[in-house]
PDB file of N, CA and C in Angstrom:
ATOM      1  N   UNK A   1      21.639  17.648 -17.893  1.00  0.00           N
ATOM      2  CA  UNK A   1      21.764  16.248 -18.256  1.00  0.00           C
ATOM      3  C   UNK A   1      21.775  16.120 -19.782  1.00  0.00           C
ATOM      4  N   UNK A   2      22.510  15.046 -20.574  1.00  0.00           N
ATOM      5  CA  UNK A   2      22.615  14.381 -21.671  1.00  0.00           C
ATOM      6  C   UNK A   2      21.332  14.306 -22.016  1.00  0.00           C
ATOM      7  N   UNK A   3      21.241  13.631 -23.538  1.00  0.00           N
ATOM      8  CA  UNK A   3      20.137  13.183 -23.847  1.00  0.00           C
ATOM      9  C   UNK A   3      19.910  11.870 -23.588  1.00  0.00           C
ATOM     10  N   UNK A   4      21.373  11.645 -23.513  1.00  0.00           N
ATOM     11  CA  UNK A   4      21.653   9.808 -23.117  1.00  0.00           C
ATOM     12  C   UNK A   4      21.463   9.455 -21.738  1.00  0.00           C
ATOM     13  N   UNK A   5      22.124  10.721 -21.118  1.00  0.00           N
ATOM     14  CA  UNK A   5      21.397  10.491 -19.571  1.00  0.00           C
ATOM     15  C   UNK A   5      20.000  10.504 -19.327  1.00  0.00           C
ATOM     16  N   UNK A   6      19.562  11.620 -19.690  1.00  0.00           N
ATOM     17  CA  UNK A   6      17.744  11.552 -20.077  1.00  0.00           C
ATOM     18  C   UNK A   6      17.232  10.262 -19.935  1.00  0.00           C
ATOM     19  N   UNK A   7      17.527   9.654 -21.282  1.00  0.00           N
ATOM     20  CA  UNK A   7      16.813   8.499 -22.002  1.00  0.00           C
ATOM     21  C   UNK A   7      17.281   7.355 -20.553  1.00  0.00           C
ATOM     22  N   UNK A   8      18.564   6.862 -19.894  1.00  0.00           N
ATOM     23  CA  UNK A   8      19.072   6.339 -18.846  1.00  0.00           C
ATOM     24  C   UNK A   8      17.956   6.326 -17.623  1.00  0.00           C
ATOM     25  N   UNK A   9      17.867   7.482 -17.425  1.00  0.00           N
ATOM     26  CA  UNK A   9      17.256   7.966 -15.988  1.00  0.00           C
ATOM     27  C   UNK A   9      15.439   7.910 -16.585  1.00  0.00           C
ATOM     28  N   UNK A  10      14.585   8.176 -17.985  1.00  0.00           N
ATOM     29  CA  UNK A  10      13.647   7.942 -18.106  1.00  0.00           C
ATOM     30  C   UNK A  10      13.286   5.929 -18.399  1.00  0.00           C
ATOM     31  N   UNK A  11      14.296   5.495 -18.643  1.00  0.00           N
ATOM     32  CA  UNK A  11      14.244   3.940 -18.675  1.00  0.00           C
ATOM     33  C   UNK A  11      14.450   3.345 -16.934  1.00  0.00           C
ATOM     34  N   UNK A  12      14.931   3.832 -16.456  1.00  0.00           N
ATOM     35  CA  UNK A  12      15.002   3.715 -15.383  1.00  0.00           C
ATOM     36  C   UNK A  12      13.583   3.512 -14.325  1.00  0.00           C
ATOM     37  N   UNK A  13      13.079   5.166 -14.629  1.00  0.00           N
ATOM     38  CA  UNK A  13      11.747   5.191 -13.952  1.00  0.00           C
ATOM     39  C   UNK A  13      10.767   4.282 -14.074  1.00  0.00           C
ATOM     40  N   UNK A  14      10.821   3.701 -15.662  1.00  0.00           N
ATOM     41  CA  UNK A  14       9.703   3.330 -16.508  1.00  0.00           C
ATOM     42  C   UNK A  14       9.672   1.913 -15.584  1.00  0.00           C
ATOM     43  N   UNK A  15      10.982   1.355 -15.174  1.00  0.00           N
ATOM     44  CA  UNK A  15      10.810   0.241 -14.483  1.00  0.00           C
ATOM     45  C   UNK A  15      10.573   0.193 -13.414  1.00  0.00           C
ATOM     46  N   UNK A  16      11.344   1.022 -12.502  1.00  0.00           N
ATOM     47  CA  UNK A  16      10.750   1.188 -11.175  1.00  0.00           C
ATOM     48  C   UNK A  16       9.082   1.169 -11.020  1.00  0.00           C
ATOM     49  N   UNK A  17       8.860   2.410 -12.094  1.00  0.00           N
ATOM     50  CA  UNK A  17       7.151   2.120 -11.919  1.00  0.00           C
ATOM     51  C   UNK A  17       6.446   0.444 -12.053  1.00  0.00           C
ATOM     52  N   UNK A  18       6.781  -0.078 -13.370  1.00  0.00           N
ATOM     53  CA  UNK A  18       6.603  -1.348 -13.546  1.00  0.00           C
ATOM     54  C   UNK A  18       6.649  -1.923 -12.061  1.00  0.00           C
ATOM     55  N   UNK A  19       7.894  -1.959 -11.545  1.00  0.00           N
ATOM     56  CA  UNK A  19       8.212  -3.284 -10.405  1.00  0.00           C
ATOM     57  C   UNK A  19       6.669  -2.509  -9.596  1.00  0.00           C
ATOM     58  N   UNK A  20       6.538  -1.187  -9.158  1.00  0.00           N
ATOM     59  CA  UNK A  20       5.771  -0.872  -8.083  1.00  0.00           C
ATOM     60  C   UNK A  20       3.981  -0.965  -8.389  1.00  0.00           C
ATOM     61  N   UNK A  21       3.799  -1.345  -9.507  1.00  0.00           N
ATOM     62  CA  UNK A  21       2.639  -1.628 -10.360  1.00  0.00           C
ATOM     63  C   UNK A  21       2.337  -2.817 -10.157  1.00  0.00           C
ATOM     64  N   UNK A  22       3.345  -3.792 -10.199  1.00  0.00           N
ATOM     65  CA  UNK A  22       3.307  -5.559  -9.636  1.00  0.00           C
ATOM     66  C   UNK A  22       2.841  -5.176  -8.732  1.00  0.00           C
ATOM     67  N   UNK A  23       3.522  -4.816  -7.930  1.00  0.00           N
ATOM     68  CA  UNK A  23       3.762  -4.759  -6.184  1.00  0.00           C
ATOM     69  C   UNK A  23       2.322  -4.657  -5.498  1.00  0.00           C
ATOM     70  N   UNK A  24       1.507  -3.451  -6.151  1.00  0.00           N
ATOM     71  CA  UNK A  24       0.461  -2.588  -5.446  1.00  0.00           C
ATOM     72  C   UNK A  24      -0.899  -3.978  -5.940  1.00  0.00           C
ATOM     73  N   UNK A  25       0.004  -4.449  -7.584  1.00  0.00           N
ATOM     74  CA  UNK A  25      -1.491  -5.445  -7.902  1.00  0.00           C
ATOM     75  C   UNK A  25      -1.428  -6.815  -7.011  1.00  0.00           C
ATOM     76  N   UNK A  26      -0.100  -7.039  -6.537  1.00  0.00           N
ATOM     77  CA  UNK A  26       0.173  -8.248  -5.935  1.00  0.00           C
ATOM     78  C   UNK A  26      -0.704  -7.927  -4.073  1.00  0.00           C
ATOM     79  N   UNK A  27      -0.417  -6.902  -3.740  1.00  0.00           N
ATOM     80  CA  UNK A  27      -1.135  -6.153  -2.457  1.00  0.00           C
ATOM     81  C   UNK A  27      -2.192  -6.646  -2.647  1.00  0.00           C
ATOM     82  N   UNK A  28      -2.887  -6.190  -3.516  1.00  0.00           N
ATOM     83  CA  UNK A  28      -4.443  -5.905  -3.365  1.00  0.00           C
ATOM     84  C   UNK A  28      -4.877  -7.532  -4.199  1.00  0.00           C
ATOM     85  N   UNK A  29      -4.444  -8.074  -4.597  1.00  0.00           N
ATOM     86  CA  UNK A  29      -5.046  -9.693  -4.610  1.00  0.00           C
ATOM     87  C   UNK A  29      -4.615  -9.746  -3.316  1.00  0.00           C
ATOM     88  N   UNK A  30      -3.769 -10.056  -2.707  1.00  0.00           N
ATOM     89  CA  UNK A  30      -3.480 -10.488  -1.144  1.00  0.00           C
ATOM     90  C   UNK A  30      -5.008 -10.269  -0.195  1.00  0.00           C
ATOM     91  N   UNK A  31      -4.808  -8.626  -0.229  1.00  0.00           N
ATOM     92  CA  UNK A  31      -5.953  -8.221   0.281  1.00  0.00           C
ATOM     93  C   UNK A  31      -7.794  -8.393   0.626  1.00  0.00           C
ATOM     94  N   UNK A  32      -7.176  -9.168  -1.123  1.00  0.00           N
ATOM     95  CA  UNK A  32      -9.167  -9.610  -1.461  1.00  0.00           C
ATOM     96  C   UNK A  32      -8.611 -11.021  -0.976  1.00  0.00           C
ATOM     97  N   UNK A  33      -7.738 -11.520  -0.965  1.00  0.00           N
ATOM     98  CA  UNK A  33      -7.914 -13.293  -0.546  1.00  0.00           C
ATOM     99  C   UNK A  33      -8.446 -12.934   1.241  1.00  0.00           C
ATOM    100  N   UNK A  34      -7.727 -12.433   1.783  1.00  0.00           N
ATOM    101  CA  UNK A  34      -8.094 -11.890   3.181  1.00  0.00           C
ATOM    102  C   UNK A  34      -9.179 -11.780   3.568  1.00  0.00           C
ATOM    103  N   UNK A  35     -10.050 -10.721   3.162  1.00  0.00           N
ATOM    104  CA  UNK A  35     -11.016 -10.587   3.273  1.00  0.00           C
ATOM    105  C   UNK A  35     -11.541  -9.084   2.693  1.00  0.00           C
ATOM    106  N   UNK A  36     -10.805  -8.350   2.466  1.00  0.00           N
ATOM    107  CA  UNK A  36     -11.275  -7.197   2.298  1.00  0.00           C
ATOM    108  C   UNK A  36     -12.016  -6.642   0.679  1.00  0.00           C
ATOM    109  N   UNK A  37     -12.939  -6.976   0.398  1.00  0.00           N
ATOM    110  CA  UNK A  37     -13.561  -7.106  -0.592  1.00  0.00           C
ATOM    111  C   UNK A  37     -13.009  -6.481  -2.005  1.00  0.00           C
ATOM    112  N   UNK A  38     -12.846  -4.941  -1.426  1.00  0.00           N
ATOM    113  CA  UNK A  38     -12.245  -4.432  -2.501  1.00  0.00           C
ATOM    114  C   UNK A  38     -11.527  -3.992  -2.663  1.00  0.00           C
ATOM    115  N   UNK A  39     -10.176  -5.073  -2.116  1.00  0.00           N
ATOM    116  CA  UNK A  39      -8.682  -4.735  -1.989  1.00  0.00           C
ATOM    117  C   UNK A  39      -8.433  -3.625  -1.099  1.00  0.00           C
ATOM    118  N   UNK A  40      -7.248  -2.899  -2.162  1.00  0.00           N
ATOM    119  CA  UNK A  40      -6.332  -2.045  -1.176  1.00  0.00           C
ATOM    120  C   UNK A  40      -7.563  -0.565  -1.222  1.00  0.00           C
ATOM    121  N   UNK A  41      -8.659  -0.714  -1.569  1.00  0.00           N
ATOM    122  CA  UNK A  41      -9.808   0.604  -1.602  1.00  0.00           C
ATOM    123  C   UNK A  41      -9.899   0.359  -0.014  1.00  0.00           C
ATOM    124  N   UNK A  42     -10.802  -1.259   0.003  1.00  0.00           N
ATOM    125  CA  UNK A  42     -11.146  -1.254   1.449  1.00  0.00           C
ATOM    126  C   UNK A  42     -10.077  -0.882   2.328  1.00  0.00           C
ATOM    127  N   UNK A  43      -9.002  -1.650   2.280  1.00  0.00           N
ATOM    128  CA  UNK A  43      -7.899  -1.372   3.016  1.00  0.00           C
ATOM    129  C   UNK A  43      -7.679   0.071   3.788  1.00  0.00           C
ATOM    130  N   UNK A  44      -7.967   1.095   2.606  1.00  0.00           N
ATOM    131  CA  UNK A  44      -7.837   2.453   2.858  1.00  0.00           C
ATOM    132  C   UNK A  44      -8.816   2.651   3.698  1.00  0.00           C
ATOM    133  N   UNK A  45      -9.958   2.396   3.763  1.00  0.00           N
ATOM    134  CA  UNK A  45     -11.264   3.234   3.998  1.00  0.00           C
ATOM    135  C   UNK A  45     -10.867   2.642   5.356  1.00  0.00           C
ATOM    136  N   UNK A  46     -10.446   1.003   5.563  1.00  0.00           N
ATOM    137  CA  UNK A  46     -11.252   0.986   6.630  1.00  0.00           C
ATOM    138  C   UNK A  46      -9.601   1.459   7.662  1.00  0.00           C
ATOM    139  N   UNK A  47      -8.721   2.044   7.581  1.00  0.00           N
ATOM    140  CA  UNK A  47      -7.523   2.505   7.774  1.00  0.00           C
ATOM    141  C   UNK A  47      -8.283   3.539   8.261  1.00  0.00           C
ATOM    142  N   UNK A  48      -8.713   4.498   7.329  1.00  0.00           N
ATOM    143  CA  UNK A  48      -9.129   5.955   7.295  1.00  0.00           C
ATOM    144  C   UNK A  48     -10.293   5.745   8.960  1.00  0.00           C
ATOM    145  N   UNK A  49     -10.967   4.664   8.559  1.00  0.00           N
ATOM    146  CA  UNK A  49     -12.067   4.999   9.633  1.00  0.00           C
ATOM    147  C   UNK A  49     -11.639   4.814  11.697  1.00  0.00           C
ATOM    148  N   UNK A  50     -10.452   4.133  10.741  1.00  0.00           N
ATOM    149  CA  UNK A  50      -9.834   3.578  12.527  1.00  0.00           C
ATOM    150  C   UNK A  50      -9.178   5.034  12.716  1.00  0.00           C
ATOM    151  N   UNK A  51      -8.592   5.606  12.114  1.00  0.00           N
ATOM    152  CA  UNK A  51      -8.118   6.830  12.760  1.00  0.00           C
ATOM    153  C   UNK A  51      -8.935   8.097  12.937  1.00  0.00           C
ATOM    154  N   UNK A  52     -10.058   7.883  11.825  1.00  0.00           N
ATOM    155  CA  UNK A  52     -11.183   9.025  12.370  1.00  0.00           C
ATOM    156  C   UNK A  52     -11.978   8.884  13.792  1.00  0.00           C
ATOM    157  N   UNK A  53     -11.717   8.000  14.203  1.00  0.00           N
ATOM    158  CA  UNK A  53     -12.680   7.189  15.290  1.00  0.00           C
ATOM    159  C   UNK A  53     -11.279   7.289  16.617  1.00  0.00           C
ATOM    160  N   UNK A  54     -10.492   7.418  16.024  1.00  0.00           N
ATOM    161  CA  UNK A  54      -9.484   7.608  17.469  1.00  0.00           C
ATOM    162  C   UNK A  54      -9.042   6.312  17.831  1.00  0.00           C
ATOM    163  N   UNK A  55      -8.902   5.734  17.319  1.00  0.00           N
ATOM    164  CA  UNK A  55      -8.707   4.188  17.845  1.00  0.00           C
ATOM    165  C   UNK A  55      -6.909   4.032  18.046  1.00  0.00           C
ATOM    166  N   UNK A  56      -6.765   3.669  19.101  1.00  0.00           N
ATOM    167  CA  UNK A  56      -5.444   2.874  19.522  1.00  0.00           C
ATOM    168  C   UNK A  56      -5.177   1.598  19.253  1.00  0.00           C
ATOM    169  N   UNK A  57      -5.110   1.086  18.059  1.00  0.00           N
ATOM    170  CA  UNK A  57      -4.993  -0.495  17.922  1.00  0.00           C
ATOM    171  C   UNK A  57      -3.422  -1.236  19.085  1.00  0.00           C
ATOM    172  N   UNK A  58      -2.801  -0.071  19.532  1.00  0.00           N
ATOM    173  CA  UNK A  58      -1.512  -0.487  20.286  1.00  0.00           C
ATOM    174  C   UNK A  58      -2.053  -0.868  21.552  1.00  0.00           C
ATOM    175  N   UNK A  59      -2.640   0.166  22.190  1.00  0.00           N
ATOM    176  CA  UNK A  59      -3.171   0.390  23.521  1.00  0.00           C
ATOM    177  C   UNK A  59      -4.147  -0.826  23.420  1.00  0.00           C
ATOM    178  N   UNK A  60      -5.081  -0.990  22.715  1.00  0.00           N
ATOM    179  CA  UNK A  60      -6.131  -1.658  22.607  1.00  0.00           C
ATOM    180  C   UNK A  60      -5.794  -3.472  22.893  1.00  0.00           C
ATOM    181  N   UNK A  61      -4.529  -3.657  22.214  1.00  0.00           N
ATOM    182  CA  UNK A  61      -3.736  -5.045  22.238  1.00  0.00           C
ATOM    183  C   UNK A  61      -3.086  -5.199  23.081  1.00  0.00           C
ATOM    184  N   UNK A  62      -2.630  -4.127  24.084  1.00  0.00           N
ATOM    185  CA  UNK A  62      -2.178  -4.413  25.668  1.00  0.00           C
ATOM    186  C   UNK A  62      -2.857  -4.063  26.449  1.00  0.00           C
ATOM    187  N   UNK A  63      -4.446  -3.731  26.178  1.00  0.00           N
ATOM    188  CA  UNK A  63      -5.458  -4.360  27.457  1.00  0.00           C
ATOM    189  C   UNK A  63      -5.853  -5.675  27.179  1.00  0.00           C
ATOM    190  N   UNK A  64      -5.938  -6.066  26.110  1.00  0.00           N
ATOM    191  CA  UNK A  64      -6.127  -7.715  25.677  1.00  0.00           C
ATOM    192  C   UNK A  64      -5.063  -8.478  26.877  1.00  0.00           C
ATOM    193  N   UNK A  65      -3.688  -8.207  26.235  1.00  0.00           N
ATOM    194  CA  UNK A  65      -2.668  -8.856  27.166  1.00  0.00           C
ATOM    195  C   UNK A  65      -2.909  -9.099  28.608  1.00  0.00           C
ATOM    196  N   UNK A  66      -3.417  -8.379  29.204  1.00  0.00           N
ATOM    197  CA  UNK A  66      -3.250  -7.811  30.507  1.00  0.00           C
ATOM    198  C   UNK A  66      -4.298  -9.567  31.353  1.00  0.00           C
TER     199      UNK A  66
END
């Protein structure tokens, strides 16, 4: 690659990151309006704990149905 391409493709990234930097801060206010105290942290943990625990949230919502 150019140096001009370089500089192209590193201006490039610099924004993509930007837009995905909004994105993740716009998430995680969402998140705390919700309820989850400390955003997209809680989000994770409590993600992490439903699958350590085995949980079927699918299965679980079509015995509700039933």
């Amino acid at each position: 690659m150019t140096k001009t391409q370089l500089q192209k493709r590193v201006a490039y990234l610099e924004s993509l990151n930007d837009q995905l930097s909004t994105e993740v801060s716009y998430l995680d206010s969402l998140m705390r309006v919700i309820g989850f105290s400390e955003g997209l942290i809680t989000v994770k943990a409590t993600a992490q704990e439903i699958i350590s625990k085995g949980m079927n949230l699918e299965k679980g919502m079509n015995q509700d149905e039933s």
